[in-house]
PDBML (XML) file of the C-alpha atoms, coordinates in Angstrom:
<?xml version="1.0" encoding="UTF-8" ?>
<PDBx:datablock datablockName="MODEL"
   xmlns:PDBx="http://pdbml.pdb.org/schema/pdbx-v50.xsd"
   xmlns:xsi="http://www.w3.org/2001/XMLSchema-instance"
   xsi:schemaLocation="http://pdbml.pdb.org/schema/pdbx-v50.xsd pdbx-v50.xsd">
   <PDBx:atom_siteCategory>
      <PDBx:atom_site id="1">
         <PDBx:B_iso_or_equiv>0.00</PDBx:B_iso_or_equiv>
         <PDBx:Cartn_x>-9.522</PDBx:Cartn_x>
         <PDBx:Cartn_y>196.123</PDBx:Cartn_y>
         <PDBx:Cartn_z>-98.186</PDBx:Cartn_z>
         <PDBx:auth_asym_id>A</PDBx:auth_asym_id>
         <PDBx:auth_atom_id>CA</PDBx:auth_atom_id>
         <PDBx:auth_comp_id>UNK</PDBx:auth_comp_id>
         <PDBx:auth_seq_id>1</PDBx:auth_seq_id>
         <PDBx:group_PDB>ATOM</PDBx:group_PDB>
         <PDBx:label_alt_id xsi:nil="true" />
         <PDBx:label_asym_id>A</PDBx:label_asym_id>
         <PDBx:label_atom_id>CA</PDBx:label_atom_id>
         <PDBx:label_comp_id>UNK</PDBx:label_comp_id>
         <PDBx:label_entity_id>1</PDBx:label_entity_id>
         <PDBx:label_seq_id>1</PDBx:label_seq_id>
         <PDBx:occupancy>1.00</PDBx:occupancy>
         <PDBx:pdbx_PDB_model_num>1</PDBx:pdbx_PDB_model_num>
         <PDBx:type_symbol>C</PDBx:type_symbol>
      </PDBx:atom_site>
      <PDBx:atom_site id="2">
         <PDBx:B_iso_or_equiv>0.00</PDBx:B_iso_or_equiv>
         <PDBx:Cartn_x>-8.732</PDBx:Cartn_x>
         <PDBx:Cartn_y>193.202</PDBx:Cartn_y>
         <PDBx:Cartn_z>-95.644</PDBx:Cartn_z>
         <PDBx:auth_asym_id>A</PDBx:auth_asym_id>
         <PDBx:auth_atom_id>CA</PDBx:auth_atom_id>
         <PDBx:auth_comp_id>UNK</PDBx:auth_comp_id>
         <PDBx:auth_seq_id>2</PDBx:auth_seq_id>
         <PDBx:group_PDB>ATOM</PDBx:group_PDB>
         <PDBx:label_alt_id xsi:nil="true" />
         <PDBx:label_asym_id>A</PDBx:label_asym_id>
         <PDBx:label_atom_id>CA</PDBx:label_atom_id>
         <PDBx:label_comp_id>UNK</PDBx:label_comp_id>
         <PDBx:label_entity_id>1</PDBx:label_entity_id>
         <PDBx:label_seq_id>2</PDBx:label_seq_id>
         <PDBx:occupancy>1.00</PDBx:occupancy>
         <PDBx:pdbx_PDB_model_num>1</PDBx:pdbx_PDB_model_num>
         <PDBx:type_symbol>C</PDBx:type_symbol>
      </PDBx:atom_site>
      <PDBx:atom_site id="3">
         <PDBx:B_iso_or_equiv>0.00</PDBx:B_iso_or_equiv>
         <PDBx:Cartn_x>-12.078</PDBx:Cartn_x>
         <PDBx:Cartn_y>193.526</PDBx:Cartn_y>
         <PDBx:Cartn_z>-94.426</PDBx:Cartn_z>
         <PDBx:auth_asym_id>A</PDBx:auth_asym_id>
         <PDBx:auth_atom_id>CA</PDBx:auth_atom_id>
         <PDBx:auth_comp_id>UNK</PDBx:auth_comp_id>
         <PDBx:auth_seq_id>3</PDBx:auth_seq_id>
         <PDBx:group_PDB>ATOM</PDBx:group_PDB>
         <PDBx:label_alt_id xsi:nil="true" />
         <PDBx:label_asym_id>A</PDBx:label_asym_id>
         <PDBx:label_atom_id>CA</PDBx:label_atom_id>
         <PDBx:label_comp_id>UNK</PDBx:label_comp_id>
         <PDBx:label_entity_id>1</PDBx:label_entity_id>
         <PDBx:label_seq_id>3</PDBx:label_seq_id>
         <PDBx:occupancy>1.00</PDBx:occupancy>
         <PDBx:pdbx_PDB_model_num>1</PDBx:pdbx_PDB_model_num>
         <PDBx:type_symbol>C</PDBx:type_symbol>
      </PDBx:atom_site>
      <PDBx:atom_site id="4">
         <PDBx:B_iso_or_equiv>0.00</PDBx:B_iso_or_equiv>
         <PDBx:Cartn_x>-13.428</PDBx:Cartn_x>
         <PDBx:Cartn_y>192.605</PDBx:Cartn_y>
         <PDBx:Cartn_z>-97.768</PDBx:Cartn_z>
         <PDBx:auth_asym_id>A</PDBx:auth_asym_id>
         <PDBx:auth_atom_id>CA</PDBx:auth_atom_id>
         <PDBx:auth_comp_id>UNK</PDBx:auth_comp_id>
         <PDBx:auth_seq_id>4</PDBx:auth_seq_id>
         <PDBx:group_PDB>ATOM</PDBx:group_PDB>
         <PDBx:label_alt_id xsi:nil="true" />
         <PDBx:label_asym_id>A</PDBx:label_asym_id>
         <PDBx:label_atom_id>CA</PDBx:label_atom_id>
         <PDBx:label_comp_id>UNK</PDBx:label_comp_id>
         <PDBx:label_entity_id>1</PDBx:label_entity_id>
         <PDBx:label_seq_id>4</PDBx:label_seq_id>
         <PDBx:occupancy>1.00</PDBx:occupancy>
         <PDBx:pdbx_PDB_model_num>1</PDBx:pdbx_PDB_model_num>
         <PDBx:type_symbol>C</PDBx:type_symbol>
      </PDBx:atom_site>
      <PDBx:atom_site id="5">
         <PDBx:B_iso_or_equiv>0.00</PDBx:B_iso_or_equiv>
         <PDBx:Cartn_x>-11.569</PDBx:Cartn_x>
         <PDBx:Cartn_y>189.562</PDBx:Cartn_y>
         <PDBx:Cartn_z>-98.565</PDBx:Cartn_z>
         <PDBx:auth_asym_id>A</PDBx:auth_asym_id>
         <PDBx:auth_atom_id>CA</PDBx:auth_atom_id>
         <PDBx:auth_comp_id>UNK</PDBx:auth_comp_id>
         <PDBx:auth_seq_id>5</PDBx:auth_seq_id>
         <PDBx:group_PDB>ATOM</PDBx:group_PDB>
         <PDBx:label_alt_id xsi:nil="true" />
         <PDBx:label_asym_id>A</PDBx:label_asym_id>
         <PDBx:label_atom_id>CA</PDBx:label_atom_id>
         <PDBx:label_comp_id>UNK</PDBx:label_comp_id>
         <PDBx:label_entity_id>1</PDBx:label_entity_id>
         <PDBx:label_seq_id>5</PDBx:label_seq_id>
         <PDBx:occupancy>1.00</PDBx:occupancy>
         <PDBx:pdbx_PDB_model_num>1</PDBx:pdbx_PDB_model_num>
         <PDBx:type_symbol>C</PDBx:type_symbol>
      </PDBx:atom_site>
      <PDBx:atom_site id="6">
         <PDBx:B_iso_or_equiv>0.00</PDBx:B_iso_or_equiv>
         <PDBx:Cartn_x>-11.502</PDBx:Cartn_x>
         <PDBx:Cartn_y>188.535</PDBx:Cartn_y>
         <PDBx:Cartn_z>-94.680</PDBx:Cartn_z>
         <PDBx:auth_asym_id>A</PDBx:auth_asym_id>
         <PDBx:auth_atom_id>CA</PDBx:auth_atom_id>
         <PDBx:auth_comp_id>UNK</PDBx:auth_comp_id>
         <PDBx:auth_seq_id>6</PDBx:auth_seq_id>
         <PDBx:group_PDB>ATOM</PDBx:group_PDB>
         <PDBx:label_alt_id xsi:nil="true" />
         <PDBx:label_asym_id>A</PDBx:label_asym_id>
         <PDBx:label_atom_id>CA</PDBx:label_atom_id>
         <PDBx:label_comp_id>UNK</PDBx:label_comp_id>
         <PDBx:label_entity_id>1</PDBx:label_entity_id>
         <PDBx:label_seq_id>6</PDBx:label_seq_id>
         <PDBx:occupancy>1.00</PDBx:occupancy>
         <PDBx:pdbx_PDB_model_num>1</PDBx:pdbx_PDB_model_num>
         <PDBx:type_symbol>C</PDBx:type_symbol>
      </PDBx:atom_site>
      <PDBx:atom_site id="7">
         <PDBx:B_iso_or_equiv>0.00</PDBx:B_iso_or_equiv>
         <PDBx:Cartn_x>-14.909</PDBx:Cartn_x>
         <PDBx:Cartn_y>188.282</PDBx:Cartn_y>
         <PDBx:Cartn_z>-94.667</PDBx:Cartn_z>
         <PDBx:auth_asym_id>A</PDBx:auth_asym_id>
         <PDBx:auth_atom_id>CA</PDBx:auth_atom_id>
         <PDBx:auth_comp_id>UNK</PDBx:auth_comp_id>
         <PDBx:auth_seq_id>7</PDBx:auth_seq_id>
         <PDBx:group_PDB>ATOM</PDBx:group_PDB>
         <PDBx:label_alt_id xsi:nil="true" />
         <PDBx:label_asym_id>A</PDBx:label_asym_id>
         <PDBx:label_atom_id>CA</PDBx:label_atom_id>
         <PDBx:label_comp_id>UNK</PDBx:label_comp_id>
         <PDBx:label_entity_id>1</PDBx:label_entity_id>
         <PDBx:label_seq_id>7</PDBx:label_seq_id>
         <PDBx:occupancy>1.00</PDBx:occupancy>
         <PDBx:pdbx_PDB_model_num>1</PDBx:pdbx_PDB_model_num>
         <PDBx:type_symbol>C</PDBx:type_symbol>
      </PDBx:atom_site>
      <PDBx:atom_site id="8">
         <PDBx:B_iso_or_equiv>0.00</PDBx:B_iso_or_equiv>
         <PDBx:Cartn_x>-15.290</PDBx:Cartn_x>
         <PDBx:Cartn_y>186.606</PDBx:Cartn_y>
         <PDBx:Cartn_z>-98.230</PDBx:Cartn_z>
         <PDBx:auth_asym_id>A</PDBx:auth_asym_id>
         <PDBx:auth_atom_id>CA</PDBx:auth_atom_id>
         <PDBx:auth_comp_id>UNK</PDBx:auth_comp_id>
         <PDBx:auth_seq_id>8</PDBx:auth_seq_id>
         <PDBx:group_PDB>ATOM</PDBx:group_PDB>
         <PDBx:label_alt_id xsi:nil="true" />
         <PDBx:label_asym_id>A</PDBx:label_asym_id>
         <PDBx:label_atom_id>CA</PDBx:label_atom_id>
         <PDBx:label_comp_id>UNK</PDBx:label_comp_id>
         <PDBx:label_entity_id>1</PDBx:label_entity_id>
         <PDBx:label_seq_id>8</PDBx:label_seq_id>
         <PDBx:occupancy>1.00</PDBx:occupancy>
         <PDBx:pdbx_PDB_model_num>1</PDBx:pdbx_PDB_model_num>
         <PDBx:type_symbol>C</PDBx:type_symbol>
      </PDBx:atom_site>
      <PDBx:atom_site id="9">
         <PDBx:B_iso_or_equiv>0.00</PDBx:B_iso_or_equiv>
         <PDBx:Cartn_x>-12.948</PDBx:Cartn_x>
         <PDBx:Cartn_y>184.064</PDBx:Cartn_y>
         <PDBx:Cartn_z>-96.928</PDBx:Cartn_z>
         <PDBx:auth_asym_id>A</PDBx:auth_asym_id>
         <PDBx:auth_atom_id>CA</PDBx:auth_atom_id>
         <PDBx:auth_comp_id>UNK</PDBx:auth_comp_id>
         <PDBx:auth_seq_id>9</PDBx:auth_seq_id>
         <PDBx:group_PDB>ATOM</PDBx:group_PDB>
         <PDBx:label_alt_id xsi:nil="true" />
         <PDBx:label_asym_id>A</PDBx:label_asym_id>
         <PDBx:label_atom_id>CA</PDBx:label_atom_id>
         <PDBx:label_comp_id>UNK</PDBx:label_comp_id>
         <PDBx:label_entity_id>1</PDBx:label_entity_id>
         <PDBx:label_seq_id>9</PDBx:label_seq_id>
         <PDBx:occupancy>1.00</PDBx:occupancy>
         <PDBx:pdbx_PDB_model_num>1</PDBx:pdbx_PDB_model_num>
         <PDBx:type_symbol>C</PDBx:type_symbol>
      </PDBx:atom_site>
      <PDBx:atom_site id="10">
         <PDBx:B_iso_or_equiv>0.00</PDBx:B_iso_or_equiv>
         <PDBx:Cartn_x>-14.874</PDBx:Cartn_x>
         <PDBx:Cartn_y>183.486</PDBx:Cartn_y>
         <PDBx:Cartn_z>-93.670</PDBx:Cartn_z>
         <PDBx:auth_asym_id>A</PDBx:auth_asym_id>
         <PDBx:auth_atom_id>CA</PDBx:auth_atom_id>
         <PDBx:auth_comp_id>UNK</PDBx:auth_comp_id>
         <PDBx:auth_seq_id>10</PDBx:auth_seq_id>
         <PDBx:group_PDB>ATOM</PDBx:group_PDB>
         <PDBx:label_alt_id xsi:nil="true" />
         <PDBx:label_asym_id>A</PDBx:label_asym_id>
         <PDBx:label_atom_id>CA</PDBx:label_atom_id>
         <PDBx:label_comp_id>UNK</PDBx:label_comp_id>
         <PDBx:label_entity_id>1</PDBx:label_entity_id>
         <PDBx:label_seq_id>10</PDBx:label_seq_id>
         <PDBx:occupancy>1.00</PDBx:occupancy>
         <PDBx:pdbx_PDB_model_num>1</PDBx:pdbx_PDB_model_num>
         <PDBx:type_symbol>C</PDBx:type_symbol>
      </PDBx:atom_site>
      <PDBx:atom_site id="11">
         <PDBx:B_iso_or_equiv>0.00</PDBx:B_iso_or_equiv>
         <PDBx:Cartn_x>-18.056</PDBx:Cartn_x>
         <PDBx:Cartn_y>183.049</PDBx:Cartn_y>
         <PDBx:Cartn_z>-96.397</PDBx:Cartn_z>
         <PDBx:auth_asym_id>A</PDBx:auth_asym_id>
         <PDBx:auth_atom_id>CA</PDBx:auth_atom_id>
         <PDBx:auth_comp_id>UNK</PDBx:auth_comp_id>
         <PDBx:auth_seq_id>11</PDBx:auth_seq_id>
         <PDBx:group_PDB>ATOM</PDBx:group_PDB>
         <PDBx:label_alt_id xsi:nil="true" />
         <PDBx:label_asym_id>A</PDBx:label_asym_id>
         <PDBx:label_atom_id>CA</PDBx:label_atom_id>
         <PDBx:label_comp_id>UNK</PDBx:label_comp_id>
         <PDBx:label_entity_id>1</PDBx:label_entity_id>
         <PDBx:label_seq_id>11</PDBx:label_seq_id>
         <PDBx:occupancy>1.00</PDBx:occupancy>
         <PDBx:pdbx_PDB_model_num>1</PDBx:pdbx_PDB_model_num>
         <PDBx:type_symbol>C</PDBx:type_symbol>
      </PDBx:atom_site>
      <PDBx:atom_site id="12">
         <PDBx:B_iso_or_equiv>0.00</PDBx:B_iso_or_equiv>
         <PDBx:Cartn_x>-16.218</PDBx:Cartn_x>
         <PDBx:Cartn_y>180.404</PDBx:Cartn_y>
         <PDBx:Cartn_z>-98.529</PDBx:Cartn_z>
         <PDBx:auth_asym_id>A</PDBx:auth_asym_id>
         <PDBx:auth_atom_id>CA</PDBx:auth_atom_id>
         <PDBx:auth_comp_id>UNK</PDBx:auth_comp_id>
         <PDBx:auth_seq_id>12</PDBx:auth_seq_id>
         <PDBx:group_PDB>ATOM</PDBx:group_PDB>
         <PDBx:label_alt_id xsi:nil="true" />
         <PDBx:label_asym_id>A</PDBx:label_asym_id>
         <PDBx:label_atom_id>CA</PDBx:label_atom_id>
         <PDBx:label_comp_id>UNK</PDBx:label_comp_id>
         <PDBx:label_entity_id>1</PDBx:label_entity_id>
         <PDBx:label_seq_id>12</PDBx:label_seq_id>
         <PDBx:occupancy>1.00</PDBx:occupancy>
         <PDBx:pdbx_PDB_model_num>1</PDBx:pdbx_PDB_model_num>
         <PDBx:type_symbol>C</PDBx:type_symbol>
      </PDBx:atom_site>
      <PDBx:atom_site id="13">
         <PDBx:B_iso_or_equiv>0.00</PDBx:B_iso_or_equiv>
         <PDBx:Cartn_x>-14.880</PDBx:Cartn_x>
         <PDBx:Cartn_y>178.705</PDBx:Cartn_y>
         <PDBx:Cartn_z>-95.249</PDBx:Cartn_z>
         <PDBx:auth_asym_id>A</PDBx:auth_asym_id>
         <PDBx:auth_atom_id>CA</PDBx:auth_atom_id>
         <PDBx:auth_comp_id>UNK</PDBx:auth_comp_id>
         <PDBx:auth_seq_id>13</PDBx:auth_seq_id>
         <PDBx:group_PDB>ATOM</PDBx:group_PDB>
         <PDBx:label_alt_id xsi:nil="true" />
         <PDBx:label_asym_id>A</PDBx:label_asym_id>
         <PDBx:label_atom_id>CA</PDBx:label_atom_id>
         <PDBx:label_comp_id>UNK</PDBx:label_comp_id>
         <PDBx:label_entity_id>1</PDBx:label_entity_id>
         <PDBx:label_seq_id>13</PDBx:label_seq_id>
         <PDBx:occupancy>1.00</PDBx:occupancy>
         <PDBx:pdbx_PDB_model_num>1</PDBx:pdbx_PDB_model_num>
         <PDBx:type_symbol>C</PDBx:type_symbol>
      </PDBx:atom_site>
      <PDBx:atom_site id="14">
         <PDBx:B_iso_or_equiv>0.00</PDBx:B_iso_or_equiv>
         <PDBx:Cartn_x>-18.294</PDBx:Cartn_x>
         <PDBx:Cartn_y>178.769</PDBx:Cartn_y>
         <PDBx:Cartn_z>-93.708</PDBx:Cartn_z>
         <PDBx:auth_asym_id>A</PDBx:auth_asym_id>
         <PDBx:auth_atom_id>CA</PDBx:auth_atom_id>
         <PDBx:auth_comp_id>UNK</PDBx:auth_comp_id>
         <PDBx:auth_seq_id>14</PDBx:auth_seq_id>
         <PDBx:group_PDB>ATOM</PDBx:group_PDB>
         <PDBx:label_alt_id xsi:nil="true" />
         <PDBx:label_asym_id>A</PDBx:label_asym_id>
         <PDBx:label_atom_id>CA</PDBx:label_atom_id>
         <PDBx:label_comp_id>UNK</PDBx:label_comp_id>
         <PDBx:label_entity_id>1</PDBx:label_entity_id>
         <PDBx:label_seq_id>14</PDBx:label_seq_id>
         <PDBx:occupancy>1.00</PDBx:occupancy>
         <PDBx:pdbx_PDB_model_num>1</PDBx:pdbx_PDB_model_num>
         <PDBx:type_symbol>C</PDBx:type_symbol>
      </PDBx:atom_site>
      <PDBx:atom_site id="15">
         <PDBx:B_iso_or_equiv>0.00</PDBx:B_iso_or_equiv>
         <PDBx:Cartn_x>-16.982</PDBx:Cartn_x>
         <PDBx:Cartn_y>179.933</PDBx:Cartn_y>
         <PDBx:Cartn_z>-90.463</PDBx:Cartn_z>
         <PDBx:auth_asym_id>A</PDBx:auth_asym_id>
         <PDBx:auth_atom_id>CA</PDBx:auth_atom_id>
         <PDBx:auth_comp_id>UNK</PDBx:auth_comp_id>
         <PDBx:auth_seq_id>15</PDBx:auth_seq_id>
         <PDBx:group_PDB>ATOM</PDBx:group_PDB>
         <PDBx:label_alt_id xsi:nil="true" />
         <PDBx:label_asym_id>A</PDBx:label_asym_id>
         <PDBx:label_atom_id>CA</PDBx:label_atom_id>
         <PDBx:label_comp_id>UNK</PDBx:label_comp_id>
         <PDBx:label_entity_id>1</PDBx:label_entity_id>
         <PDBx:label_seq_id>15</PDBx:label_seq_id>
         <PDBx:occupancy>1.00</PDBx:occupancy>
         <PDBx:pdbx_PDB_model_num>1</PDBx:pdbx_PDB_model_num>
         <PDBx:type_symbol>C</PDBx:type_symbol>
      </PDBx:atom_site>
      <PDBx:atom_site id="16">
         <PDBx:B_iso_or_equiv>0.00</PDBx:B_iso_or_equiv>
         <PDBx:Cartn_x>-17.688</PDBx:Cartn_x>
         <PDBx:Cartn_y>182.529</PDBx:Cartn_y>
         <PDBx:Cartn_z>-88.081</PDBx:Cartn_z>
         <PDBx:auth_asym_id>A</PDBx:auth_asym_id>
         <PDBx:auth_atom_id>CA</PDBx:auth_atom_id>
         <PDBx:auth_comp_id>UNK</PDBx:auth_comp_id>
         <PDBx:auth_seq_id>16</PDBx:auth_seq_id>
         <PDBx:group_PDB>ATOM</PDBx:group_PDB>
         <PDBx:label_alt_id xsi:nil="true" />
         <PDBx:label_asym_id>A</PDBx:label_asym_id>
         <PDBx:label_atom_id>CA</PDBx:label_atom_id>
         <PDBx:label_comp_id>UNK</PDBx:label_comp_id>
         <PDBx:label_entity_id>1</PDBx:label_entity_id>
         <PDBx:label_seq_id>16</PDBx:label_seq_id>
         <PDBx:occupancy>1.00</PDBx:occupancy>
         <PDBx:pdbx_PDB_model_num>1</PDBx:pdbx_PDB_model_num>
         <PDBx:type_symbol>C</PDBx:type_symbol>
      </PDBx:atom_site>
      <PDBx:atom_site id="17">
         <PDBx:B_iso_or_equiv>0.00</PDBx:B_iso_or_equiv>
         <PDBx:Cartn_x>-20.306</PDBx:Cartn_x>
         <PDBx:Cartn_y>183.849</PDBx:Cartn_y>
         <PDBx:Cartn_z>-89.763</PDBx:Cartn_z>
         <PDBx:auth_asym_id>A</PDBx:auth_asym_id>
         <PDBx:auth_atom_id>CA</PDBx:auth_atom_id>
         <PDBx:auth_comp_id>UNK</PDBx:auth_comp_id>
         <PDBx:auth_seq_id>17</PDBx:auth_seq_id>
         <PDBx:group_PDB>ATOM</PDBx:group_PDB>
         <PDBx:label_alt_id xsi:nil="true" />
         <PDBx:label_asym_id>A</PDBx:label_asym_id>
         <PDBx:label_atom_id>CA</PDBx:label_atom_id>
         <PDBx:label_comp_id>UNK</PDBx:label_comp_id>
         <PDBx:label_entity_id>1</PDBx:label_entity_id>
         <PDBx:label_seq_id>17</PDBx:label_seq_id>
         <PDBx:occupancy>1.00</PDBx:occupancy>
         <PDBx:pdbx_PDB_model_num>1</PDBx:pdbx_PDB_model_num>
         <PDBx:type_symbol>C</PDBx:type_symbol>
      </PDBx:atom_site>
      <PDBx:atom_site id="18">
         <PDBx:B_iso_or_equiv>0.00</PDBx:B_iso_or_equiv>
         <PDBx:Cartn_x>-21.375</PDBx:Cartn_x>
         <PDBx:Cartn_y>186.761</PDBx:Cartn_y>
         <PDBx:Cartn_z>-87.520</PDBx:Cartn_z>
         <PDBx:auth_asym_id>A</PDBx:auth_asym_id>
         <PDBx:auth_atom_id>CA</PDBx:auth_atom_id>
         <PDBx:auth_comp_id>UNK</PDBx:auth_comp_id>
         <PDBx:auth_seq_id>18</PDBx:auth_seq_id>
         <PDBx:group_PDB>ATOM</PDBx:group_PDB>
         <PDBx:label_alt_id xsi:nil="true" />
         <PDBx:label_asym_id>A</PDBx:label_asym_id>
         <PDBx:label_atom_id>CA</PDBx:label_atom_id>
         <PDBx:label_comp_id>UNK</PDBx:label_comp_id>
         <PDBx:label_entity_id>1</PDBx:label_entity_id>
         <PDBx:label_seq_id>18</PDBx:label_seq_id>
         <PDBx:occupancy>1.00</PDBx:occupancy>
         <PDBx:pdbx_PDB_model_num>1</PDBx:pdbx_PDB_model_num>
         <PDBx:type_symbol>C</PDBx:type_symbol>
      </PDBx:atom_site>
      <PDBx:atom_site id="19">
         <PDBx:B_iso_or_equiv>0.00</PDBx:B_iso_or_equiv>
         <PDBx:Cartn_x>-17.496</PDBx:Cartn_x>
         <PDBx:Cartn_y>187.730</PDBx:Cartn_y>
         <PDBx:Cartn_z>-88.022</PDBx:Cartn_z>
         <PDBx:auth_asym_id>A</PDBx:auth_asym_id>
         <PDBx:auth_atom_id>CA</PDBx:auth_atom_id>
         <PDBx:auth_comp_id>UNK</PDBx:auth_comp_id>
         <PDBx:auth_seq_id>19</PDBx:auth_seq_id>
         <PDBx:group_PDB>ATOM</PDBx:group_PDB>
         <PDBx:label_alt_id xsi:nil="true" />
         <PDBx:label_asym_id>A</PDBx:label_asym_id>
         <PDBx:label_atom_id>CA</PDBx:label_atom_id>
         <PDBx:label_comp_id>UNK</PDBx:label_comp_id>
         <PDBx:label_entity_id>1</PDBx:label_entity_id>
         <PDBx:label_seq_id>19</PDBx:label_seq_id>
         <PDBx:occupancy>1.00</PDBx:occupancy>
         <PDBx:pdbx_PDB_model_num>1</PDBx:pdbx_PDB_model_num>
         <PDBx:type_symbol>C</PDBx:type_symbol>
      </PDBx:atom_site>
      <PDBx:atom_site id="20">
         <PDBx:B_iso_or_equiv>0.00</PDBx:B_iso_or_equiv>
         <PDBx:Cartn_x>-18.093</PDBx:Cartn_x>
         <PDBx:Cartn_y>187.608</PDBx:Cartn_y>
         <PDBx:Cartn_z>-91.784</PDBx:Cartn_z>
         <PDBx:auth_asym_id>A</PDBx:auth_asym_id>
         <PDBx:auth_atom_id>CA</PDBx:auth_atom_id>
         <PDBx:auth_comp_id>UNK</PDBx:auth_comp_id>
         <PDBx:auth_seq_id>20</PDBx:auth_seq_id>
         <PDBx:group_PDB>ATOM</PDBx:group_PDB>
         <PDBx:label_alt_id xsi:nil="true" />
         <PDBx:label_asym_id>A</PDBx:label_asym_id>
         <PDBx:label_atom_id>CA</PDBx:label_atom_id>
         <PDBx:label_comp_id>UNK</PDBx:label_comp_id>
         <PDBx:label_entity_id>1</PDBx:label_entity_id>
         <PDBx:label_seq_id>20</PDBx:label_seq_id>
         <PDBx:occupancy>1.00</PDBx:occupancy>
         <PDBx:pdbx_PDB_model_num>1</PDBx:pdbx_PDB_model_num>
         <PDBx:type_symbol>C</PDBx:type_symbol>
      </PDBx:atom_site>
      <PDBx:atom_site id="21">
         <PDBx:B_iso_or_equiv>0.00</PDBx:B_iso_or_equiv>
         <PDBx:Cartn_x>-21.420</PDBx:Cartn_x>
         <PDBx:Cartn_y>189.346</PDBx:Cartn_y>
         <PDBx:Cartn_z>-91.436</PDBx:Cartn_z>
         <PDBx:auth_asym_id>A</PDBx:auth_asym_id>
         <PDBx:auth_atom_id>CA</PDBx:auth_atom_id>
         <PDBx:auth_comp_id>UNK</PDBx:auth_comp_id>
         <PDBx:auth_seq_id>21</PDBx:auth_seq_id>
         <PDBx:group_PDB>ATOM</PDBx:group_PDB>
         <PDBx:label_alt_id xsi:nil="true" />
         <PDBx:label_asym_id>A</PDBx:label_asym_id>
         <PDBx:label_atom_id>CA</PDBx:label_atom_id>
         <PDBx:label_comp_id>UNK</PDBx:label_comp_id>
         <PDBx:label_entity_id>1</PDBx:label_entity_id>
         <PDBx:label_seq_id>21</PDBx:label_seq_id>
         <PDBx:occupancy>1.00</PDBx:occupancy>
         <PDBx:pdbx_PDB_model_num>1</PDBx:pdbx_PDB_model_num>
         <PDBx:type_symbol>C</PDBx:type_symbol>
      </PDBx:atom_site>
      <PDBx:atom_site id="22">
         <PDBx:B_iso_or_equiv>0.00</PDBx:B_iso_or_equiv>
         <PDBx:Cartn_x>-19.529</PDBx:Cartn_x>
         <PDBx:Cartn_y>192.467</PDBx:Cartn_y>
         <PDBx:Cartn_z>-89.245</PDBx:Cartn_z>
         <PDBx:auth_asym_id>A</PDBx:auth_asym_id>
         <PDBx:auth_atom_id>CA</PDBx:auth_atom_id>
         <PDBx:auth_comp_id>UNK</PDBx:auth_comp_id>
         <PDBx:auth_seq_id>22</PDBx:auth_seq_id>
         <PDBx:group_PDB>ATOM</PDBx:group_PDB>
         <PDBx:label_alt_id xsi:nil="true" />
         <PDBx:label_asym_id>A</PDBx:label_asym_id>
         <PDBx:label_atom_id>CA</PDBx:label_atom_id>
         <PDBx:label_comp_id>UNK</PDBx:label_comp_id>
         <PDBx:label_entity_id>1</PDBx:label_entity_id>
         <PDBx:label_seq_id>22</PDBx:label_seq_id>
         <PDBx:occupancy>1.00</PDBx:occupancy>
         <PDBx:pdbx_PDB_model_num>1</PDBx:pdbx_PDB_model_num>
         <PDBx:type_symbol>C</PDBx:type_symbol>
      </PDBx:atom_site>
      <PDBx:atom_site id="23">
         <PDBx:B_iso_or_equiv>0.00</PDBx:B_iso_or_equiv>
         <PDBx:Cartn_x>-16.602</PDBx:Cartn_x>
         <PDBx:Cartn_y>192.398</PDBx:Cartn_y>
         <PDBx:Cartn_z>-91.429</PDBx:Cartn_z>
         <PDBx:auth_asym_id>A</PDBx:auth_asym_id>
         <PDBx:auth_atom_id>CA</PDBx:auth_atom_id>
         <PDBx:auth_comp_id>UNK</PDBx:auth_comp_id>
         <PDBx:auth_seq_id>23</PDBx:auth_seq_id>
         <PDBx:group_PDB>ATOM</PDBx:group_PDB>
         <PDBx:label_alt_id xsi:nil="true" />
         <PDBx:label_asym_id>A</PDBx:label_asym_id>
         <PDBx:label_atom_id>CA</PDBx:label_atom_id>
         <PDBx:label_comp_id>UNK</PDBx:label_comp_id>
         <PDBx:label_entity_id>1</PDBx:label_entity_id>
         <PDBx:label_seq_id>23</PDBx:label_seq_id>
         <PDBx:occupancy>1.00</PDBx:occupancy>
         <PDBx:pdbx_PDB_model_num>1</PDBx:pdbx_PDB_model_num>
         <PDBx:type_symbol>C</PDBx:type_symbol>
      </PDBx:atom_site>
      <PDBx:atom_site id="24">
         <PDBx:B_iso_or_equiv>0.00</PDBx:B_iso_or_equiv>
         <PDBx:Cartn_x>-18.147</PDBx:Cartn_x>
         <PDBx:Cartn_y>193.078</PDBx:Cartn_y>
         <PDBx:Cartn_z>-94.520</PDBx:Cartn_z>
         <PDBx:auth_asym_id>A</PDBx:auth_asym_id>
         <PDBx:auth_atom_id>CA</PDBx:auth_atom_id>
         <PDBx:auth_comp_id>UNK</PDBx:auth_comp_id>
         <PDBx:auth_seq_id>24</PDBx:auth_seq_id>
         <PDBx:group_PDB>ATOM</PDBx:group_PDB>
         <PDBx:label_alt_id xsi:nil="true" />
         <PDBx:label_asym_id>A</PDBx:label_asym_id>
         <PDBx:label_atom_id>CA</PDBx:label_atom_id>
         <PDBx:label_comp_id>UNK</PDBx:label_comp_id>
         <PDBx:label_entity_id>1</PDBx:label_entity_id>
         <PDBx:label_seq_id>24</PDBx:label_seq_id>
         <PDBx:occupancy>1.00</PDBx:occupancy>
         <PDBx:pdbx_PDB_model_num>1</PDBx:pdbx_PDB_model_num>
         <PDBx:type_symbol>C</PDBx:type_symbol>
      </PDBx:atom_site>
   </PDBx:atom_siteCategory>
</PDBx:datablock>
């Protein structure tokens, strides 16, 4: 489940957002 949430997170941040994208 800490995929999920890391990559939420990442979202709401608006970082990373390949890392979000492969994450989720």
């Amino acid at each position: 489940r800490l995929k999920f949430y890391k990559g939420i997170l990442l979202v709401i941040d608006g970082k990373n957002p390949s890392e979000a994208e492969s994450l989720l």
